[in-house]
PDB file of N, CA and C in Angstrom:
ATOM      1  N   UNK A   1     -16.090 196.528  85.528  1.00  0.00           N
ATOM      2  CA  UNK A   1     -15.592 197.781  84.994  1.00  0.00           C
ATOM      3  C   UNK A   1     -15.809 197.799  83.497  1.00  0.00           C
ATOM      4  N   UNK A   2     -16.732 198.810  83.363  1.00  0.00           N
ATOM      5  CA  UNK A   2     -16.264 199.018  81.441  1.00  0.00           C
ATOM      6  C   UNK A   2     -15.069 199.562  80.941  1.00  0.00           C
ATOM      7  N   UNK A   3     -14.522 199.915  81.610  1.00  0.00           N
ATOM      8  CA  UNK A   3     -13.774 200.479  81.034  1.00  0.00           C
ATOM      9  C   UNK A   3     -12.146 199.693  81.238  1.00  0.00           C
ATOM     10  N   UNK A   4     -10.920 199.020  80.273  1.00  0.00           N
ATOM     11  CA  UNK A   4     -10.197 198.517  80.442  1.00  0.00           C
ATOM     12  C   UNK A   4      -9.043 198.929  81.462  1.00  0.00           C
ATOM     13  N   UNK A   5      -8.414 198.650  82.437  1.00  0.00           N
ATOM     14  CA  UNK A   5      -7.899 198.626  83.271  1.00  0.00           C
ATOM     15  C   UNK A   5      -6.821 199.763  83.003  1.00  0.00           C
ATOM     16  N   UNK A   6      -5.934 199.329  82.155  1.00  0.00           N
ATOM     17  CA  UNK A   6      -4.868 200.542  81.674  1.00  0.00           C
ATOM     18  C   UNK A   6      -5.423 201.419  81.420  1.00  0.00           C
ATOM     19  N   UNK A   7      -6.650 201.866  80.822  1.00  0.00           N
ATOM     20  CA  UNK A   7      -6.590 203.088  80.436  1.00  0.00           C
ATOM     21  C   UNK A   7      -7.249 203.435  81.524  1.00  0.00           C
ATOM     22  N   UNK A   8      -7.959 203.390  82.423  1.00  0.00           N
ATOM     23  CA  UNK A   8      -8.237 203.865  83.934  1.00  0.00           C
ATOM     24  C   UNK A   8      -6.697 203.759  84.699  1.00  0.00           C
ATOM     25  N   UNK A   9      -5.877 203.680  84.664  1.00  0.00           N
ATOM     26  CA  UNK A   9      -5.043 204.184  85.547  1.00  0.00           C
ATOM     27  C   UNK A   9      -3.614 204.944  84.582  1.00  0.00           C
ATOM     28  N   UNK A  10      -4.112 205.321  83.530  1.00  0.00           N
ATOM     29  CA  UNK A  10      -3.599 205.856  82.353  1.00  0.00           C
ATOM     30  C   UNK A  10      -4.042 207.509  82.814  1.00  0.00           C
ATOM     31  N   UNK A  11      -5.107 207.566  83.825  1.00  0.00           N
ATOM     32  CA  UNK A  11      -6.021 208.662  84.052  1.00  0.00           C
ATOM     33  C   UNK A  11      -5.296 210.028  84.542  1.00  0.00           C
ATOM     34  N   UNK A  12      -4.938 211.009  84.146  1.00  0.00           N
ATOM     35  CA  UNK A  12      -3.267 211.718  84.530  1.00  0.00           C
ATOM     36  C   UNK A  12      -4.250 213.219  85.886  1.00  0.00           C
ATOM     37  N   UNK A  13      -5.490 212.856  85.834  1.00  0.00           N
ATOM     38  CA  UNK A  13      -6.405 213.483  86.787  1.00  0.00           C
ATOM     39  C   UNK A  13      -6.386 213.395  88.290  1.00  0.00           C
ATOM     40  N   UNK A  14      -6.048 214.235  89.288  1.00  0.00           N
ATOM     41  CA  UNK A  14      -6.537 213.972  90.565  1.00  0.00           C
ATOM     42  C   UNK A  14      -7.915 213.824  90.697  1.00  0.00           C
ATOM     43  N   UNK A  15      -8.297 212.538  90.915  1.00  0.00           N
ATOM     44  CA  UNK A  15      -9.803 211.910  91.144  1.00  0.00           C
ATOM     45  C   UNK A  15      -9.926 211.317  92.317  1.00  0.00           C
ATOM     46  N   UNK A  16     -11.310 212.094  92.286  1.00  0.00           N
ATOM     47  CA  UNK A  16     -12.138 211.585  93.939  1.00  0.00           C
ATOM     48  C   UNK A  16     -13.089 210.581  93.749  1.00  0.00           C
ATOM     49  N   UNK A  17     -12.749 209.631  93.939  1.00  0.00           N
ATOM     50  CA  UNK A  17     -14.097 208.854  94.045  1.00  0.00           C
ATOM     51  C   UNK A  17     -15.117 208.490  95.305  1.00  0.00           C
ATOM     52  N   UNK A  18     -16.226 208.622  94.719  1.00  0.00           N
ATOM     53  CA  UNK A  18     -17.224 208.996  95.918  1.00  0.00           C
ATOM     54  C   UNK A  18     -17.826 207.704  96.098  1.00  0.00           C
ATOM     55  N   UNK A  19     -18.138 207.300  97.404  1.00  0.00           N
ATOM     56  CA  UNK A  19     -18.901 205.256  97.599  1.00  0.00           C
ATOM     57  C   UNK A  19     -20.354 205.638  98.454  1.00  0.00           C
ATOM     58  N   UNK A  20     -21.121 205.318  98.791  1.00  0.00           N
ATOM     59  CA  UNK A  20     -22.031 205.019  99.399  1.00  0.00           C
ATOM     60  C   UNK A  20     -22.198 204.015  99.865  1.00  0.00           C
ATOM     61  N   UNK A  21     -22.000 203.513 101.296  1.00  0.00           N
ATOM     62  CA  UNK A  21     -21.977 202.370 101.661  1.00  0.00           C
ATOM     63  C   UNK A  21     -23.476 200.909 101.575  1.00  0.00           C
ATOM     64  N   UNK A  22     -24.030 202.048 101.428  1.00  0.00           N
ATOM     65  CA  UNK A  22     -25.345 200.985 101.075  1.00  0.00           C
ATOM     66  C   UNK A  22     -25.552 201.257  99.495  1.00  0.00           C
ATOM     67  N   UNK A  23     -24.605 201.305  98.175  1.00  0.00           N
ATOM     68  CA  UNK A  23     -24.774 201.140  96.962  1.00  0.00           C
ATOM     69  C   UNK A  23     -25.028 199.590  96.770  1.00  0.00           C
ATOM     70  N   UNK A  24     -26.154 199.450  95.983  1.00  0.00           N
ATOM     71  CA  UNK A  24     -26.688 198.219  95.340  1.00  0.00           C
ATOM     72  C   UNK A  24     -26.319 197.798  94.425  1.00  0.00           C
ATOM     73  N   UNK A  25     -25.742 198.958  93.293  1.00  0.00           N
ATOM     74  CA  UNK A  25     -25.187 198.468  92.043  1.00  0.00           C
ATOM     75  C   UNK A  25     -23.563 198.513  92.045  1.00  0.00           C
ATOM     76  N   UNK A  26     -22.886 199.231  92.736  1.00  0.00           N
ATOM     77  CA  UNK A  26     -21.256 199.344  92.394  1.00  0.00           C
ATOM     78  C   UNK A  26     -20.768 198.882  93.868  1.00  0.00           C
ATOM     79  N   UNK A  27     -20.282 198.048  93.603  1.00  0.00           N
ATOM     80  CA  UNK A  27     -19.555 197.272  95.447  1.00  0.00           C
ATOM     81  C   UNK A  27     -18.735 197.786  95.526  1.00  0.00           C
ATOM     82  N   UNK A  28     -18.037 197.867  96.628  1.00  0.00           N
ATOM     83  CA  UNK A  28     -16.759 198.752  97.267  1.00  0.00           C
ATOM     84  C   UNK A  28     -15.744 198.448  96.800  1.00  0.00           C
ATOM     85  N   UNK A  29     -15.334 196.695  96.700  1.00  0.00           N
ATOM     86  CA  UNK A  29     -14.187 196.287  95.361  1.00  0.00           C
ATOM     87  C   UNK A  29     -14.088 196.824  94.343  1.00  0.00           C
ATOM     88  N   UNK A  30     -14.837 197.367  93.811  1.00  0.00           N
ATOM     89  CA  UNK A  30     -14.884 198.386  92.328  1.00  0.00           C
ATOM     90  C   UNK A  30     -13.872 199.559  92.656  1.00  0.00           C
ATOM     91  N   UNK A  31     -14.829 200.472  93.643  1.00  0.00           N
ATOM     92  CA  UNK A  31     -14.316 201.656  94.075  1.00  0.00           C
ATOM     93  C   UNK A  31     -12.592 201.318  94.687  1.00  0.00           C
ATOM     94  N   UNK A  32     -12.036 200.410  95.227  1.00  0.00           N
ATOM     95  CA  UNK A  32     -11.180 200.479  95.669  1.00  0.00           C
ATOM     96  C   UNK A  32     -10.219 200.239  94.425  1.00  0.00           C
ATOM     97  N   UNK A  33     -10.626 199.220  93.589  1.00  0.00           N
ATOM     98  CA  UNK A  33      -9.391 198.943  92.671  1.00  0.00           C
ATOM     99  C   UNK A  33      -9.664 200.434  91.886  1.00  0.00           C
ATOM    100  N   UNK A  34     -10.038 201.302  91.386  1.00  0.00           N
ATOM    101  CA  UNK A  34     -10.390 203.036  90.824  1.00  0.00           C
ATOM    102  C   UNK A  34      -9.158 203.171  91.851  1.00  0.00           C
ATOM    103  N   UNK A  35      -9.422 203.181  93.599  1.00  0.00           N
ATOM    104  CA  UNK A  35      -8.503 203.692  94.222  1.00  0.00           C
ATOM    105  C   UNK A  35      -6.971 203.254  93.680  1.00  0.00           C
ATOM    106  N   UNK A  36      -6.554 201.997  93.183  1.00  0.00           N
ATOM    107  CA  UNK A  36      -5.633 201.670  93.821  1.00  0.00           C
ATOM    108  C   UNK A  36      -4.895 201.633  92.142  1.00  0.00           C
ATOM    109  N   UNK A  37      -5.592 202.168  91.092  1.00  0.00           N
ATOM    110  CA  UNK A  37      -5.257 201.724  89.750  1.00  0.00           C
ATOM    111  C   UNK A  37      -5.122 203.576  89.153  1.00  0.00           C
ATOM    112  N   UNK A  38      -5.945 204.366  89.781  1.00  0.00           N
ATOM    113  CA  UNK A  38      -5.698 205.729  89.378  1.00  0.00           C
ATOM    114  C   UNK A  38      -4.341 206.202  90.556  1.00  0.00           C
ATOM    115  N   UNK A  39      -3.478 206.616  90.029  1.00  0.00           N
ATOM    116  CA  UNK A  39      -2.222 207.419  90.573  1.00  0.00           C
ATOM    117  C   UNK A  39      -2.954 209.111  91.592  1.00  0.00           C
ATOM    118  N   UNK A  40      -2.527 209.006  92.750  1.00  0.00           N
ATOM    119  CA  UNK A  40      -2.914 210.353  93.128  1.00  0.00           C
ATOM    120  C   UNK A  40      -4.776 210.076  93.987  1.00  0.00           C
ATOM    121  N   UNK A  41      -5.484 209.252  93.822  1.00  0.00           N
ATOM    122  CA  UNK A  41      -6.679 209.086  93.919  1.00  0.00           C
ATOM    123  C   UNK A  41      -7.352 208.994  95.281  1.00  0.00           C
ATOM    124  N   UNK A  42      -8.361 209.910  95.495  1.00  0.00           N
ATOM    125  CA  UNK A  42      -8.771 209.647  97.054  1.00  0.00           C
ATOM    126  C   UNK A  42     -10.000 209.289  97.227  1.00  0.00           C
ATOM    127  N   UNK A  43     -10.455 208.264  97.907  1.00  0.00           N
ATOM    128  CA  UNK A  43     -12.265 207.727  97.992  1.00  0.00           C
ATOM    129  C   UNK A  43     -12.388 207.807  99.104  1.00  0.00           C
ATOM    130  N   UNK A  44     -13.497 208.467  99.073  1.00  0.00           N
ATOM    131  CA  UNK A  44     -14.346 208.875 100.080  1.00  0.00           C
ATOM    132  C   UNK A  44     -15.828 207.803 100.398  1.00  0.00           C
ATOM    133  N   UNK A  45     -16.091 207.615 101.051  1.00  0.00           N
ATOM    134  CA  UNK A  45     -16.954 206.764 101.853  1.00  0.00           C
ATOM    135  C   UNK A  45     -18.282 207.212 102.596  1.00  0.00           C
ATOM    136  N   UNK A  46     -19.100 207.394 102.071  1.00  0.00           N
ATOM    137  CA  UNK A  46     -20.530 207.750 103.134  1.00  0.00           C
ATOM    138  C   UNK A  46     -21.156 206.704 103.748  1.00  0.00           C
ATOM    139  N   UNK A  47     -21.458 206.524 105.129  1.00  0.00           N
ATOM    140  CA  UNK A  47     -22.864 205.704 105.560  1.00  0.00           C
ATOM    141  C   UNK A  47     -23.660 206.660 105.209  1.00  0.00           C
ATOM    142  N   UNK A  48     -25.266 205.808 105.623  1.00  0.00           N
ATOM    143  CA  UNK A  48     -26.970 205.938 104.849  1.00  0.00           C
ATOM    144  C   UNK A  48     -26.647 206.582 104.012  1.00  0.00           C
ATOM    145  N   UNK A  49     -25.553 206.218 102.676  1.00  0.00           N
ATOM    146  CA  UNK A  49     -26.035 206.870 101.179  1.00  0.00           C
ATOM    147  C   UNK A  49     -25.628 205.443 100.400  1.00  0.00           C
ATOM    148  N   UNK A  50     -26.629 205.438  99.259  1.00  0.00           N
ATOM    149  CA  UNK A  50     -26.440 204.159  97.819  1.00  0.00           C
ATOM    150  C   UNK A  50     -26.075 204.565  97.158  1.00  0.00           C
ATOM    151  N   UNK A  51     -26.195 204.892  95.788  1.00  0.00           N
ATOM    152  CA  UNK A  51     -25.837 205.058  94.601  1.00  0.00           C
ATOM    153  C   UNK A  51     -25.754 206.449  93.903  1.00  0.00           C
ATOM    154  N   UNK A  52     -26.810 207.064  94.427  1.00  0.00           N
ATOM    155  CA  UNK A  52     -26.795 208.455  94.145  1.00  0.00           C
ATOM    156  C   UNK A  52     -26.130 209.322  95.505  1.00  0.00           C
ATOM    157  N   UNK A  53     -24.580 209.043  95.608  1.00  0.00           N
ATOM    158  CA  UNK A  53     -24.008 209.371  97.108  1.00  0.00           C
ATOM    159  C   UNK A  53     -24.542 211.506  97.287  1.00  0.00           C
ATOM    160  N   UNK A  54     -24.003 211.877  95.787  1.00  0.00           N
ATOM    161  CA  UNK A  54     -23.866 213.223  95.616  1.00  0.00           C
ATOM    162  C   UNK A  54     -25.523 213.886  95.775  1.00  0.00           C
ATOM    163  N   UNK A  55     -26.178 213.187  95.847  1.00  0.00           N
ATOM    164  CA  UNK A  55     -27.719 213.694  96.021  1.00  0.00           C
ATOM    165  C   UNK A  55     -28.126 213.153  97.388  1.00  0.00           C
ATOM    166  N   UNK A  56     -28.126 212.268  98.040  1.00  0.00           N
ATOM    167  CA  UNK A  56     -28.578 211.917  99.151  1.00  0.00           C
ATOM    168  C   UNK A  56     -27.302 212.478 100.582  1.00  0.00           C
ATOM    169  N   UNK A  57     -26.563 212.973 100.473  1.00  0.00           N
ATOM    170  CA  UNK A  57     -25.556 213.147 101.152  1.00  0.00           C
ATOM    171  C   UNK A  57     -24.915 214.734 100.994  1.00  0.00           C
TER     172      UNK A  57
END
């Protein structure tokens, strides 16, 4: 994560985070601690999408 922990769950936003199950660069441990560190937060999950979930999906 670049970005330091508190201030990602400092985040006062309803945020969606989007995964692609075949992403190469961001593993699902990433996406889940986003889940579990932003207040309010819902992740969503695609099979056959990587990294670019919002373009292939």
């Amino acid at each position: 994560m670049a970005s330091p922990e508190a201030d990602v769950a400092s985040l006062p936003h309803v945020t969606l985070i989007i995964y692609g199950r075949d992403d190469q660069a961001i593993l699902l441990s990433t996406s889940l601690k986003f889940l579990h560190l932003i207040p309010g937060s819902q992740l969503h999950d695609f099979s056959r999408c990587g990294h670019s979930t919002q373009i292939e999906d």
